[in-house]
ModelCIF file with pLDDT and N, C-alpha, C, O atoms, coordinates in Angstrom:
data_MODEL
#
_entry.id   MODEL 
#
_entity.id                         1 
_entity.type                       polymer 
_entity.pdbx_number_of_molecules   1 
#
_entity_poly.entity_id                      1 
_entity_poly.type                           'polypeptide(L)' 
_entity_poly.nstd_linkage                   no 
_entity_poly.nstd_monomer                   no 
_entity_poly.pdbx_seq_one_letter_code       
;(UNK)(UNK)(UNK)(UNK)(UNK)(UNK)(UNK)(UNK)(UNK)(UNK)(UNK)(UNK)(UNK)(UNK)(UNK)(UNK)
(UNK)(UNK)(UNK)(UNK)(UNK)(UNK)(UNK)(UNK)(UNK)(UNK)(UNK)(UNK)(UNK)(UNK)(UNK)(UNK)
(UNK)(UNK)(UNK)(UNK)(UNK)(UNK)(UNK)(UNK)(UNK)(UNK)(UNK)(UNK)(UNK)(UNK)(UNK)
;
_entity_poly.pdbx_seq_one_letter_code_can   XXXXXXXXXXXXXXXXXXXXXXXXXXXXXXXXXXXXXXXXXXXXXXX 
_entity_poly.pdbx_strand_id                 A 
#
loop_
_entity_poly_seq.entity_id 
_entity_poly_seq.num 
_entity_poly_seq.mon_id 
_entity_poly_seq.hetero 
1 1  UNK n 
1 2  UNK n 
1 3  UNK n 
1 4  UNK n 
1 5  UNK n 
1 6  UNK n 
1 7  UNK n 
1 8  UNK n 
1 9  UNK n 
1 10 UNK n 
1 11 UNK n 
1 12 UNK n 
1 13 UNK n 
1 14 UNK n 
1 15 UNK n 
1 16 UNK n 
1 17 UNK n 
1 18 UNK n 
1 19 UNK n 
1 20 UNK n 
1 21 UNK n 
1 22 UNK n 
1 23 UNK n 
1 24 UNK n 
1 25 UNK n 
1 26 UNK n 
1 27 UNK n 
1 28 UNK n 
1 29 UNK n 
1 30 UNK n 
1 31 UNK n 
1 32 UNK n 
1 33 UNK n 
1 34 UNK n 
1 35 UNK n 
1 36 UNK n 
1 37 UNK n 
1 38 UNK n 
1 39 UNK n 
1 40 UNK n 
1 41 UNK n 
1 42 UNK n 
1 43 UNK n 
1 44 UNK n 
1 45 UNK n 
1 46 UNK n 
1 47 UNK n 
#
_struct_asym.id          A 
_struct_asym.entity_id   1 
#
loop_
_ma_qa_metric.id 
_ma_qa_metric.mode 
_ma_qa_metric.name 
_ma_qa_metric.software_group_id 
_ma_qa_metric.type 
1 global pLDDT . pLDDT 
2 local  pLDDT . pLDDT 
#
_ma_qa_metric_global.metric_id      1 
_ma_qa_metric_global.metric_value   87.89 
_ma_qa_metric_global.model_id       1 
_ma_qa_metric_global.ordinal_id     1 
#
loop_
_ma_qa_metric_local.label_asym_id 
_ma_qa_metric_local.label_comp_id 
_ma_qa_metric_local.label_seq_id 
_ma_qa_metric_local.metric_id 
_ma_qa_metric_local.metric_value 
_ma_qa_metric_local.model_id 
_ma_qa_metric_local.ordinal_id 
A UNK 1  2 79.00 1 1  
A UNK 2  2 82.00 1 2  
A UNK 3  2 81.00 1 3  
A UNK 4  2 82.00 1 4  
A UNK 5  2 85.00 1 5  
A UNK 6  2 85.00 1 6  
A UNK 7  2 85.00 1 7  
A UNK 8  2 87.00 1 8  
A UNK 9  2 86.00 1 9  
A UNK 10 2 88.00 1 10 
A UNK 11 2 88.00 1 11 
A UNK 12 2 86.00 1 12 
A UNK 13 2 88.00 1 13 
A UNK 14 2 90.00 1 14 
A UNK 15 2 88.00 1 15 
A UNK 16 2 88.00 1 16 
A UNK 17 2 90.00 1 17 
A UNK 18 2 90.00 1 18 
A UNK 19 2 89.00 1 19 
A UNK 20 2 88.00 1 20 
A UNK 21 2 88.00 1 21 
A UNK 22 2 91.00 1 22 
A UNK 23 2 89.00 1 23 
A UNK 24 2 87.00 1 24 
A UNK 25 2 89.00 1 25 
A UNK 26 2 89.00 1 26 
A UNK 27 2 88.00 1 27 
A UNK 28 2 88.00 1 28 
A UNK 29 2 89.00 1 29 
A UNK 30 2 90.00 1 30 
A UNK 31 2 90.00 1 31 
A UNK 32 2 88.00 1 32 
A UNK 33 2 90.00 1 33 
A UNK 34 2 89.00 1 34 
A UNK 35 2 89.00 1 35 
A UNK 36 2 91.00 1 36 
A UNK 37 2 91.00 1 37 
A UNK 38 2 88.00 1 38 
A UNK 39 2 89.00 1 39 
A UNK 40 2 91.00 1 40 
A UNK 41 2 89.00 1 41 
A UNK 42 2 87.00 1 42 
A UNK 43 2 89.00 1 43 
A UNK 44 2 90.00 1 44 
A UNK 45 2 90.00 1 45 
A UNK 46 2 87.00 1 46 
A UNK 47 2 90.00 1 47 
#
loop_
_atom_site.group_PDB 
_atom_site.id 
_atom_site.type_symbol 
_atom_site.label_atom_id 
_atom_site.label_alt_id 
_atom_site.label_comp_id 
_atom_site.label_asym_id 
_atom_site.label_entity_id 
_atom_site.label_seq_id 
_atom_site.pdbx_PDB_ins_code 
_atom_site.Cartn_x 
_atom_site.Cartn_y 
_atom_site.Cartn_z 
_atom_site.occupancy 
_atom_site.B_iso_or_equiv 
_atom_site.pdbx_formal_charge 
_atom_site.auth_seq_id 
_atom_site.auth_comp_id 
_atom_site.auth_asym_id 
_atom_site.auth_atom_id 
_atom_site.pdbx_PDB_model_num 
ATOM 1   N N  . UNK A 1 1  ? 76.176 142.236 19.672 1.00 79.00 ? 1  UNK A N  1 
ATOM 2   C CA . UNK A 1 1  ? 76.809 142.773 20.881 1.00 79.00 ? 1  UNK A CA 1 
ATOM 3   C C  . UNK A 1 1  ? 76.699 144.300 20.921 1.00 79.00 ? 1  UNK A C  1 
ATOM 4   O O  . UNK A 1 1  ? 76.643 144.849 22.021 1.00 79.00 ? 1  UNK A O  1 
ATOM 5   N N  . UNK A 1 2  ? 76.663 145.053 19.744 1.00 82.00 ? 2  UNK A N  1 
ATOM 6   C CA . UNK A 1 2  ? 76.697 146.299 19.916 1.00 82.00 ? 2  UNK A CA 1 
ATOM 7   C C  . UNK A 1 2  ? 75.437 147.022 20.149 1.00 82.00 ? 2  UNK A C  1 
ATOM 8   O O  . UNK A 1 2  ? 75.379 148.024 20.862 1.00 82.00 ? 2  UNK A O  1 
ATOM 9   N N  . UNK A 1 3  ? 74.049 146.309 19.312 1.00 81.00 ? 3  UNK A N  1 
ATOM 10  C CA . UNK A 1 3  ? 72.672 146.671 19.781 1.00 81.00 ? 3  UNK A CA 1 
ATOM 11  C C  . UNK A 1 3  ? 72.172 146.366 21.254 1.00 81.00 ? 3  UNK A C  1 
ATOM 12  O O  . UNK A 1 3  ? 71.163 146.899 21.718 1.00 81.00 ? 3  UNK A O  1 
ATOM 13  N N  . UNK A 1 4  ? 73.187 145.205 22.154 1.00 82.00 ? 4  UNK A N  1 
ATOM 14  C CA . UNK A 1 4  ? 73.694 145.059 23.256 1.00 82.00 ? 4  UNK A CA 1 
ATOM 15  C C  . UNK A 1 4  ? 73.778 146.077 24.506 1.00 82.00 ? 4  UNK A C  1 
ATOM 16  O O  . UNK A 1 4  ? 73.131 146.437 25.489 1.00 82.00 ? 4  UNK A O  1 
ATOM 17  N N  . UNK A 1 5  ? 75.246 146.354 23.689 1.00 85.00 ? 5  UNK A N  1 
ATOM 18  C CA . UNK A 1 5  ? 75.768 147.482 24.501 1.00 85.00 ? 5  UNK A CA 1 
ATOM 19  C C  . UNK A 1 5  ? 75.075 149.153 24.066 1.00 85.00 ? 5  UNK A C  1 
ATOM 20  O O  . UNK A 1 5  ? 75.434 150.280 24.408 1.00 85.00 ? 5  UNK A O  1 
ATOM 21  N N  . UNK A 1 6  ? 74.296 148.822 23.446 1.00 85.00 ? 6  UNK A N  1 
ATOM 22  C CA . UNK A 1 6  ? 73.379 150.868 23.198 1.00 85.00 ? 6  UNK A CA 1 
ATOM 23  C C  . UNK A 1 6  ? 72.323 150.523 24.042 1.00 85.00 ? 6  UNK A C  1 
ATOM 24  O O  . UNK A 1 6  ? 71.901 151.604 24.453 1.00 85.00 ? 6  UNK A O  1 
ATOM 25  N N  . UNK A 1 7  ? 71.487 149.394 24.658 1.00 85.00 ? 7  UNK A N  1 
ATOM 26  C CA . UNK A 1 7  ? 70.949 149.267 25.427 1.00 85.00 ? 7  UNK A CA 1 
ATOM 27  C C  . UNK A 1 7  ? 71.235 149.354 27.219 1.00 85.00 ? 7  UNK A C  1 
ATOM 28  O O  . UNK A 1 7  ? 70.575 149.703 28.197 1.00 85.00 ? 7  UNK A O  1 
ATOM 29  N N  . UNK A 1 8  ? 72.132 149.005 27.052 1.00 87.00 ? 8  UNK A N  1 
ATOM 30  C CA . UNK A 1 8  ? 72.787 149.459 28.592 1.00 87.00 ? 8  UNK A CA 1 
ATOM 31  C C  . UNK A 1 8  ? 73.714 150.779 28.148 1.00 87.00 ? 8  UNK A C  1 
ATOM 32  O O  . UNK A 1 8  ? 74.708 150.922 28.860 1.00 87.00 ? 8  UNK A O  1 
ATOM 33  N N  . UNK A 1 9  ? 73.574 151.600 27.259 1.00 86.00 ? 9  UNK A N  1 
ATOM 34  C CA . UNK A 1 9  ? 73.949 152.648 27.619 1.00 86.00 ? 9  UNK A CA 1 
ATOM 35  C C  . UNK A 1 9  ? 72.724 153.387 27.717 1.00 86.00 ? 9  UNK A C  1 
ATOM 36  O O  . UNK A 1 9  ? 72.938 154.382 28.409 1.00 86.00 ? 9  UNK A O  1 
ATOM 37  N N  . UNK A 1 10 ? 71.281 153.325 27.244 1.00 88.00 ? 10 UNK A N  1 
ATOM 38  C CA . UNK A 1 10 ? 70.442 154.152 27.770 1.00 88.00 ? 10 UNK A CA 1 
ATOM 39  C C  . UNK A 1 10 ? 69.613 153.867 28.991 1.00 88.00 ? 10 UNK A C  1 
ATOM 40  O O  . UNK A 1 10 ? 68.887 154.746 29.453 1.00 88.00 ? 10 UNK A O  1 
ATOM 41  N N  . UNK A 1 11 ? 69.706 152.464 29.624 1.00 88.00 ? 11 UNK A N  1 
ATOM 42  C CA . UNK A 1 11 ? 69.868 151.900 30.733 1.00 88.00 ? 11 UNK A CA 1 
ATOM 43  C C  . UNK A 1 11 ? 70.410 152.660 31.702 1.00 88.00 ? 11 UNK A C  1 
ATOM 44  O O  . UNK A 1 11 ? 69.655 152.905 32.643 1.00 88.00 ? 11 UNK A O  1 
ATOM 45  N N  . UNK A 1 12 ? 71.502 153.108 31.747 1.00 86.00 ? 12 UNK A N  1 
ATOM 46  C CA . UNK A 1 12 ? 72.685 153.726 32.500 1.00 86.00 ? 12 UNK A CA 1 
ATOM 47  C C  . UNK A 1 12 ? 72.461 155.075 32.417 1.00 86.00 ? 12 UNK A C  1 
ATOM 48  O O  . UNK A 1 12 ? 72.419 155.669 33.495 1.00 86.00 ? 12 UNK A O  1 
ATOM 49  N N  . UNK A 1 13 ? 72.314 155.674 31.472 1.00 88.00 ? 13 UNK A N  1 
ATOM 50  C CA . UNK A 1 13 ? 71.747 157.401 31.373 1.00 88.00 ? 13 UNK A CA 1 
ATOM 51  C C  . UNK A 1 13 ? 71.068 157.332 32.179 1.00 88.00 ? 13 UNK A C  1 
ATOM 52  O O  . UNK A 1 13 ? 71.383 157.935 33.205 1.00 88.00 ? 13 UNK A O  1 
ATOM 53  N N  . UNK A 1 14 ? 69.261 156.262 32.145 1.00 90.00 ? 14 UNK A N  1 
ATOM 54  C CA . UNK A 1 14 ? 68.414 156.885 33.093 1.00 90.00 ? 14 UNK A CA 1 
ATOM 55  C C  . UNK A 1 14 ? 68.725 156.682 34.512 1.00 90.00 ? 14 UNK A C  1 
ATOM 56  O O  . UNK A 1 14 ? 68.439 157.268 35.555 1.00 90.00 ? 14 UNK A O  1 
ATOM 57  N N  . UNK A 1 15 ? 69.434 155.616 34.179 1.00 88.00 ? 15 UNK A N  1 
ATOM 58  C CA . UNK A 1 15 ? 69.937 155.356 36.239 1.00 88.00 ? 15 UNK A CA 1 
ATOM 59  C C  . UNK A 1 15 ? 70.484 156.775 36.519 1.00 88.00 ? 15 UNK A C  1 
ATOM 60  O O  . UNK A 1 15 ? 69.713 157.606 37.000 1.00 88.00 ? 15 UNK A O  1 
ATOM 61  N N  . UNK A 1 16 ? 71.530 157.044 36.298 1.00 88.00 ? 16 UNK A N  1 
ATOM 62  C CA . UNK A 1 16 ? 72.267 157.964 36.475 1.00 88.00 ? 16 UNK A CA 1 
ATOM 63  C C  . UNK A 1 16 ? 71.274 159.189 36.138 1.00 88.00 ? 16 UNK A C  1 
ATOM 64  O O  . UNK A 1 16 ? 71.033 159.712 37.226 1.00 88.00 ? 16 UNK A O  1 
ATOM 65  N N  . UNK A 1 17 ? 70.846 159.623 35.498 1.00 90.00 ? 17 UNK A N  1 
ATOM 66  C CA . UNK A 1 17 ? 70.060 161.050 35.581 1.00 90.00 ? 17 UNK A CA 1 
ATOM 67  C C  . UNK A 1 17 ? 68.639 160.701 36.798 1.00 90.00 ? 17 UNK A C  1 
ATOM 68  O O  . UNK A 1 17 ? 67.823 161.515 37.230 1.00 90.00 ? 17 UNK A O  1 
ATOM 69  N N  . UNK A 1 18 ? 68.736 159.398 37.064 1.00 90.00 ? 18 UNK A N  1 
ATOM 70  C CA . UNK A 1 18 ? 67.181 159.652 37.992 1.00 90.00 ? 18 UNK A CA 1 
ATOM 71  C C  . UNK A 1 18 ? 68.141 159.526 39.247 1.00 90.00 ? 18 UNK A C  1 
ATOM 72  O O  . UNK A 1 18 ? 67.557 160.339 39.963 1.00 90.00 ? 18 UNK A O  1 
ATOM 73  N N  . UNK A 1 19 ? 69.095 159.126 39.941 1.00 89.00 ? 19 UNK A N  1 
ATOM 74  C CA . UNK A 1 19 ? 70.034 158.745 41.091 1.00 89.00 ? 19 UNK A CA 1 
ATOM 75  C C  . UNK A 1 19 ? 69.986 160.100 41.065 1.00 89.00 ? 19 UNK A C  1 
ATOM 76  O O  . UNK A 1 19 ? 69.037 160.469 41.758 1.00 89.00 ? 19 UNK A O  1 
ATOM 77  N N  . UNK A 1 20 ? 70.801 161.362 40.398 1.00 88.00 ? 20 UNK A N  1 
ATOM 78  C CA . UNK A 1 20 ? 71.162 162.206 40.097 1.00 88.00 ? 20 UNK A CA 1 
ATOM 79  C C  . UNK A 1 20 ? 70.205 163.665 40.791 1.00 88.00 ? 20 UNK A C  1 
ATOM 80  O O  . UNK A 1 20 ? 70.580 164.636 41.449 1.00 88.00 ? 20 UNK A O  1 
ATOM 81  N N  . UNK A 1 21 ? 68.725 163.205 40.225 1.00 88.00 ? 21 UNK A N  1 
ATOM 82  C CA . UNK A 1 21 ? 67.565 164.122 40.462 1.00 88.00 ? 21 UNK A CA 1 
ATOM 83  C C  . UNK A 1 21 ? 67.346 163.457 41.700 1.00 88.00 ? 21 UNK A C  1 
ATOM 84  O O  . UNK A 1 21 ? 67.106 164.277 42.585 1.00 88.00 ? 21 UNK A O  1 
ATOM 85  N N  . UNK A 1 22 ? 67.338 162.084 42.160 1.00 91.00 ? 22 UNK A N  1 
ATOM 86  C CA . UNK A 1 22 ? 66.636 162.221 43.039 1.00 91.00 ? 22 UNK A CA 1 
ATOM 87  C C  . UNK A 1 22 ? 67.496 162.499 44.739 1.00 91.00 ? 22 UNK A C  1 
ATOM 88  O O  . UNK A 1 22 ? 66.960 162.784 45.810 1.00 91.00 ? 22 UNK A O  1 
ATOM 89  N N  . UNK A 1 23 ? 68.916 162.289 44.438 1.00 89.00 ? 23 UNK A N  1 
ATOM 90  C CA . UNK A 1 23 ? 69.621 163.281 45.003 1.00 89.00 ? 23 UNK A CA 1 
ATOM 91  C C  . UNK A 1 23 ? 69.326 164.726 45.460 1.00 89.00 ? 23 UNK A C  1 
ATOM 92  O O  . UNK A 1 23 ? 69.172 165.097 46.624 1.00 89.00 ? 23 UNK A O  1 
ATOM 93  N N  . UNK A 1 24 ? 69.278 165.417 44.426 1.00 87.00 ? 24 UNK A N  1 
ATOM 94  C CA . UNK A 1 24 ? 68.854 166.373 44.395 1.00 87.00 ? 24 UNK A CA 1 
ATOM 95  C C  . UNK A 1 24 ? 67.947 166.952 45.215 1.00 87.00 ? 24 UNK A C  1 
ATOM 96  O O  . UNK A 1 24 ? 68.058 167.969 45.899 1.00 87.00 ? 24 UNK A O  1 
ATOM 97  N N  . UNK A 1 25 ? 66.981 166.161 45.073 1.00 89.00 ? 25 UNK A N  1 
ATOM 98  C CA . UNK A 1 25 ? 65.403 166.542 45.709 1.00 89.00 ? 25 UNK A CA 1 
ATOM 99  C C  . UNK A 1 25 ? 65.505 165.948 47.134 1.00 89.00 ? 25 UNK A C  1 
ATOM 100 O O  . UNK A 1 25 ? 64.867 166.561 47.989 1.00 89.00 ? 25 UNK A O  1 
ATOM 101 N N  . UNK A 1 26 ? 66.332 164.648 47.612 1.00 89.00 ? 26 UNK A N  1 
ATOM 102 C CA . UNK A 1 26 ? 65.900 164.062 48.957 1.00 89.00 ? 26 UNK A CA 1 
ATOM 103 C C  . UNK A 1 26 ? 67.354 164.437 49.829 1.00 89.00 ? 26 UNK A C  1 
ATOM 104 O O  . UNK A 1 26 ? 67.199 164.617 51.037 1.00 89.00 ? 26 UNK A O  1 
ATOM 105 N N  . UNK A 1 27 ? 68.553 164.543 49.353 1.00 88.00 ? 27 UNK A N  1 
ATOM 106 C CA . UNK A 1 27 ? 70.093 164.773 49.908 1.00 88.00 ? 27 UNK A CA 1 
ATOM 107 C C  . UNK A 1 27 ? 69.927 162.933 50.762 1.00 88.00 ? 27 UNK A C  1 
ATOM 108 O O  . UNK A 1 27 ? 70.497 162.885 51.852 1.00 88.00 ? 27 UNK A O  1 
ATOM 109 N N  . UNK A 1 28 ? 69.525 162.157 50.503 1.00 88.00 ? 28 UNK A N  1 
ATOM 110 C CA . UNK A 1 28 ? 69.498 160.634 50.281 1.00 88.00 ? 28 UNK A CA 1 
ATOM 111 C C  . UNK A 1 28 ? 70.748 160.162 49.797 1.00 88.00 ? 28 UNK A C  1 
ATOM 112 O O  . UNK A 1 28 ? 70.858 160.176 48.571 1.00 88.00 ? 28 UNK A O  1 
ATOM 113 N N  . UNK A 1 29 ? 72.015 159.619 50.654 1.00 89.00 ? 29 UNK A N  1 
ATOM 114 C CA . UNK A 1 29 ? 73.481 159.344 50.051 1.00 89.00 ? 29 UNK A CA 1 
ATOM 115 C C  . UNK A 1 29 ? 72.878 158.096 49.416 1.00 89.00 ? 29 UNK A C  1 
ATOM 116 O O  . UNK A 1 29 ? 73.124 158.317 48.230 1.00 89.00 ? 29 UNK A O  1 
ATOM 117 N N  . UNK A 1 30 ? 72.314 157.055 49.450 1.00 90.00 ? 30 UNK A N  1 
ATOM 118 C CA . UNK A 1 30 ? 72.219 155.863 49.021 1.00 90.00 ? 30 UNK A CA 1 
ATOM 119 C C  . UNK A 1 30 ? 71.797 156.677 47.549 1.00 90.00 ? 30 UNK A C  1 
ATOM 120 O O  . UNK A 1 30 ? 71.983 155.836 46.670 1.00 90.00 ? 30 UNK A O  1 
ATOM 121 N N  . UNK A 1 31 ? 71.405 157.706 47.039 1.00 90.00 ? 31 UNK A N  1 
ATOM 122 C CA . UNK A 1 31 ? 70.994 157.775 45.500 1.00 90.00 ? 31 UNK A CA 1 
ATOM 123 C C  . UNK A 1 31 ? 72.414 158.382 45.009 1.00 90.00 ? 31 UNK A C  1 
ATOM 124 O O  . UNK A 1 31 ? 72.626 158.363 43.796 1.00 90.00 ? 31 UNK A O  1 
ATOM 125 N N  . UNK A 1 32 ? 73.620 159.041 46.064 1.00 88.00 ? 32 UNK A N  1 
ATOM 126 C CA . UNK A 1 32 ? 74.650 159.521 45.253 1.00 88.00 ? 32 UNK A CA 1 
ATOM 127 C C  . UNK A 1 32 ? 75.685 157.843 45.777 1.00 88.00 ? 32 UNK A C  1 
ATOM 128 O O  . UNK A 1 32 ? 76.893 157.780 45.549 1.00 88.00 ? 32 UNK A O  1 
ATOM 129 N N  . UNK A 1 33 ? 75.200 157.110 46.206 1.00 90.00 ? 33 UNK A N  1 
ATOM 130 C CA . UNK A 1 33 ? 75.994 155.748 46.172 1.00 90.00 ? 33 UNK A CA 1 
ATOM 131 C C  . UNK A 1 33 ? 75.861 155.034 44.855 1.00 90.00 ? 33 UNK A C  1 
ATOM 132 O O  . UNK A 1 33 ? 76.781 154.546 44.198 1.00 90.00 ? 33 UNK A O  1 
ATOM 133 N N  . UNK A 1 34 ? 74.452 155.047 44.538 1.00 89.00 ? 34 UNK A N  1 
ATOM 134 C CA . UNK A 1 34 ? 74.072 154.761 43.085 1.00 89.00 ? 34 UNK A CA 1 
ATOM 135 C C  . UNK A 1 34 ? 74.201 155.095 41.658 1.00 89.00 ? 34 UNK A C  1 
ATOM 136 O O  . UNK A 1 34 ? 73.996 154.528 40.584 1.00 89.00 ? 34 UNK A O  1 
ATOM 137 N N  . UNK A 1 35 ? 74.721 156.508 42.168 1.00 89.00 ? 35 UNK A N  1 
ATOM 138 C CA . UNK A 1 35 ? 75.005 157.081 40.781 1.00 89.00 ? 35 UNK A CA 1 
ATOM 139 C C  . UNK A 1 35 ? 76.521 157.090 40.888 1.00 89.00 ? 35 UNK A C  1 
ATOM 140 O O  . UNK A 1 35 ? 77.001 157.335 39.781 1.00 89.00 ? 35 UNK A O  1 
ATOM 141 N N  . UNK A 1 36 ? 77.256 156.949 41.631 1.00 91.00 ? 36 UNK A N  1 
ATOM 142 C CA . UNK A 1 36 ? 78.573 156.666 41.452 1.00 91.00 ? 36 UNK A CA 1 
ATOM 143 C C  . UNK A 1 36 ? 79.221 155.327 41.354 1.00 91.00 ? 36 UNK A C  1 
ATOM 144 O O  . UNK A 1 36 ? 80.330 155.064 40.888 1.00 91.00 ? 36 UNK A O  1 
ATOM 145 N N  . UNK A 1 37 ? 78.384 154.572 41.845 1.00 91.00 ? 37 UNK A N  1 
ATOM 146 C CA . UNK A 1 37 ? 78.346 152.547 41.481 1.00 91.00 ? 37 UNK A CA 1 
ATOM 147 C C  . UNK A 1 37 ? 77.990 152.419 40.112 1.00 91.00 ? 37 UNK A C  1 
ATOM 148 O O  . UNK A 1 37 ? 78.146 151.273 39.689 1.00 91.00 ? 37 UNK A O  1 
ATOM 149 N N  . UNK A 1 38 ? 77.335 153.670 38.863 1.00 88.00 ? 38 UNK A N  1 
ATOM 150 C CA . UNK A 1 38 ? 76.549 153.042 37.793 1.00 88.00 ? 38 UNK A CA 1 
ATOM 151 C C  . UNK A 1 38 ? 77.743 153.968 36.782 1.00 88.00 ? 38 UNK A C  1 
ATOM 152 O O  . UNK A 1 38 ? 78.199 153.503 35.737 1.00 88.00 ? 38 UNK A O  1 
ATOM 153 N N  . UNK A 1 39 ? 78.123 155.359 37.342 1.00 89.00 ? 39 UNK A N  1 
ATOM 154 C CA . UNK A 1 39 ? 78.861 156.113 35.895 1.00 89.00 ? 39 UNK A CA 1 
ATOM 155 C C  . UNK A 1 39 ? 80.048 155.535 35.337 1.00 89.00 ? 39 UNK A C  1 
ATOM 156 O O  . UNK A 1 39 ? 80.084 155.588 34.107 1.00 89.00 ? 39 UNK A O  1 
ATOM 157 N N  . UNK A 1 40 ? 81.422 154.783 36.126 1.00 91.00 ? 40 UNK A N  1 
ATOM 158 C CA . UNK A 1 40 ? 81.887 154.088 35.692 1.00 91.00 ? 40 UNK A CA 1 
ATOM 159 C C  . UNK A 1 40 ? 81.567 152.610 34.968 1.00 91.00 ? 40 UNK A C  1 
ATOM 160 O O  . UNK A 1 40 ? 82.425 152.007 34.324 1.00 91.00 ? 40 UNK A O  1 
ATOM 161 N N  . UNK A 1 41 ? 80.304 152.155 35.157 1.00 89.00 ? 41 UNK A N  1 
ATOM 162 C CA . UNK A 1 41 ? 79.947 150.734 34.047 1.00 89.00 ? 41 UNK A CA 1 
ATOM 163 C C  . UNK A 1 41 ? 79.216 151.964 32.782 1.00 89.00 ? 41 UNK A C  1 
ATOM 164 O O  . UNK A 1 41 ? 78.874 151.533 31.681 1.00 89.00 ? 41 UNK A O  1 
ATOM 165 N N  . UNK A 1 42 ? 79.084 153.196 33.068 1.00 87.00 ? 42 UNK A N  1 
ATOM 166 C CA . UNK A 1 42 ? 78.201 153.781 31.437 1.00 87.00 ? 42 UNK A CA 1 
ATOM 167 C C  . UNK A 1 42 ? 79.495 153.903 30.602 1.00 87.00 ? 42 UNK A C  1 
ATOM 168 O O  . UNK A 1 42 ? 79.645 153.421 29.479 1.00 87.00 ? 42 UNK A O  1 
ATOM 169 N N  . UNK A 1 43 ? 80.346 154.562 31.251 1.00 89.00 ? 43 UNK A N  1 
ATOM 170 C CA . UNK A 1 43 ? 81.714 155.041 30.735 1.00 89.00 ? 43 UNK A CA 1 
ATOM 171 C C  . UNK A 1 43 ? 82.632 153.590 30.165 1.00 89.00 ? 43 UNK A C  1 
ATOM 172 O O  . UNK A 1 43 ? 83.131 153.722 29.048 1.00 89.00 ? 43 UNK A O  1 
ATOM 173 N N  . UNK A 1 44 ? 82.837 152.399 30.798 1.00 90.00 ? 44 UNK A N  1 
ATOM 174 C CA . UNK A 1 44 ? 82.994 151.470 30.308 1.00 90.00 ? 44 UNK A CA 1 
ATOM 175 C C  . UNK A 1 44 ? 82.223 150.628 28.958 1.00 90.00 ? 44 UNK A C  1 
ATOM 176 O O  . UNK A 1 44 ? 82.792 149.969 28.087 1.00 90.00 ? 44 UNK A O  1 
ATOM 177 N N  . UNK A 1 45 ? 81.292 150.796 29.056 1.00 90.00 ? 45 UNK A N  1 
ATOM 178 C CA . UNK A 1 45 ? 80.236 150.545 27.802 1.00 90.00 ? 45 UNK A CA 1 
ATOM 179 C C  . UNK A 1 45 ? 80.672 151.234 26.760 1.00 90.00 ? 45 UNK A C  1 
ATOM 180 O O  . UNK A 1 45 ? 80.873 150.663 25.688 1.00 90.00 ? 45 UNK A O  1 
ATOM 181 N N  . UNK A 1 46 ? 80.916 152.777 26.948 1.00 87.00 ? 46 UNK A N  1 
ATOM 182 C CA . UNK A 1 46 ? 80.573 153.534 25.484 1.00 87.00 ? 46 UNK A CA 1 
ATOM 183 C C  . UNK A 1 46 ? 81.760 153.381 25.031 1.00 87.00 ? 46 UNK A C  1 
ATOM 184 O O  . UNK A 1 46 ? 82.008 153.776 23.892 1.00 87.00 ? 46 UNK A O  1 
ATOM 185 N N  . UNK A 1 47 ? 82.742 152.783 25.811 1.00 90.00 ? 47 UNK A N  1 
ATOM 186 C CA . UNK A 1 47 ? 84.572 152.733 25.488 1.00 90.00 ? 47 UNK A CA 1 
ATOM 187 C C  . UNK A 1 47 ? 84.550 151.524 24.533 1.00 90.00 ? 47 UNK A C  1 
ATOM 188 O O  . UNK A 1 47 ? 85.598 151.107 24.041 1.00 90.00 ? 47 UNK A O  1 
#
């Protein structure tokens, strides 16, 4: 379960850092919908 859960935590980093950038670059709400639908399940994981 725990080699598990380190997999959906680097799962979840890249969601969140690519939602994040690609925010960034397009001002696209559906990528800051995504990165705020994904940081609470990363934050739940690493708990």
């Amino acid at each position: 379960h725990l080699n598990s859960l380190t997999v959906f935590m680097r799962y979840y980093d890249e969601l969140l850092t690519q939602a994040a950038r690609n925010y960034a670059f397009t001002s696209d709400e559906k990528w800051a919908e995504l990165y705020f639908d994904a940081e609470p399940k990363l934050d739940k994981t690493i708990q």
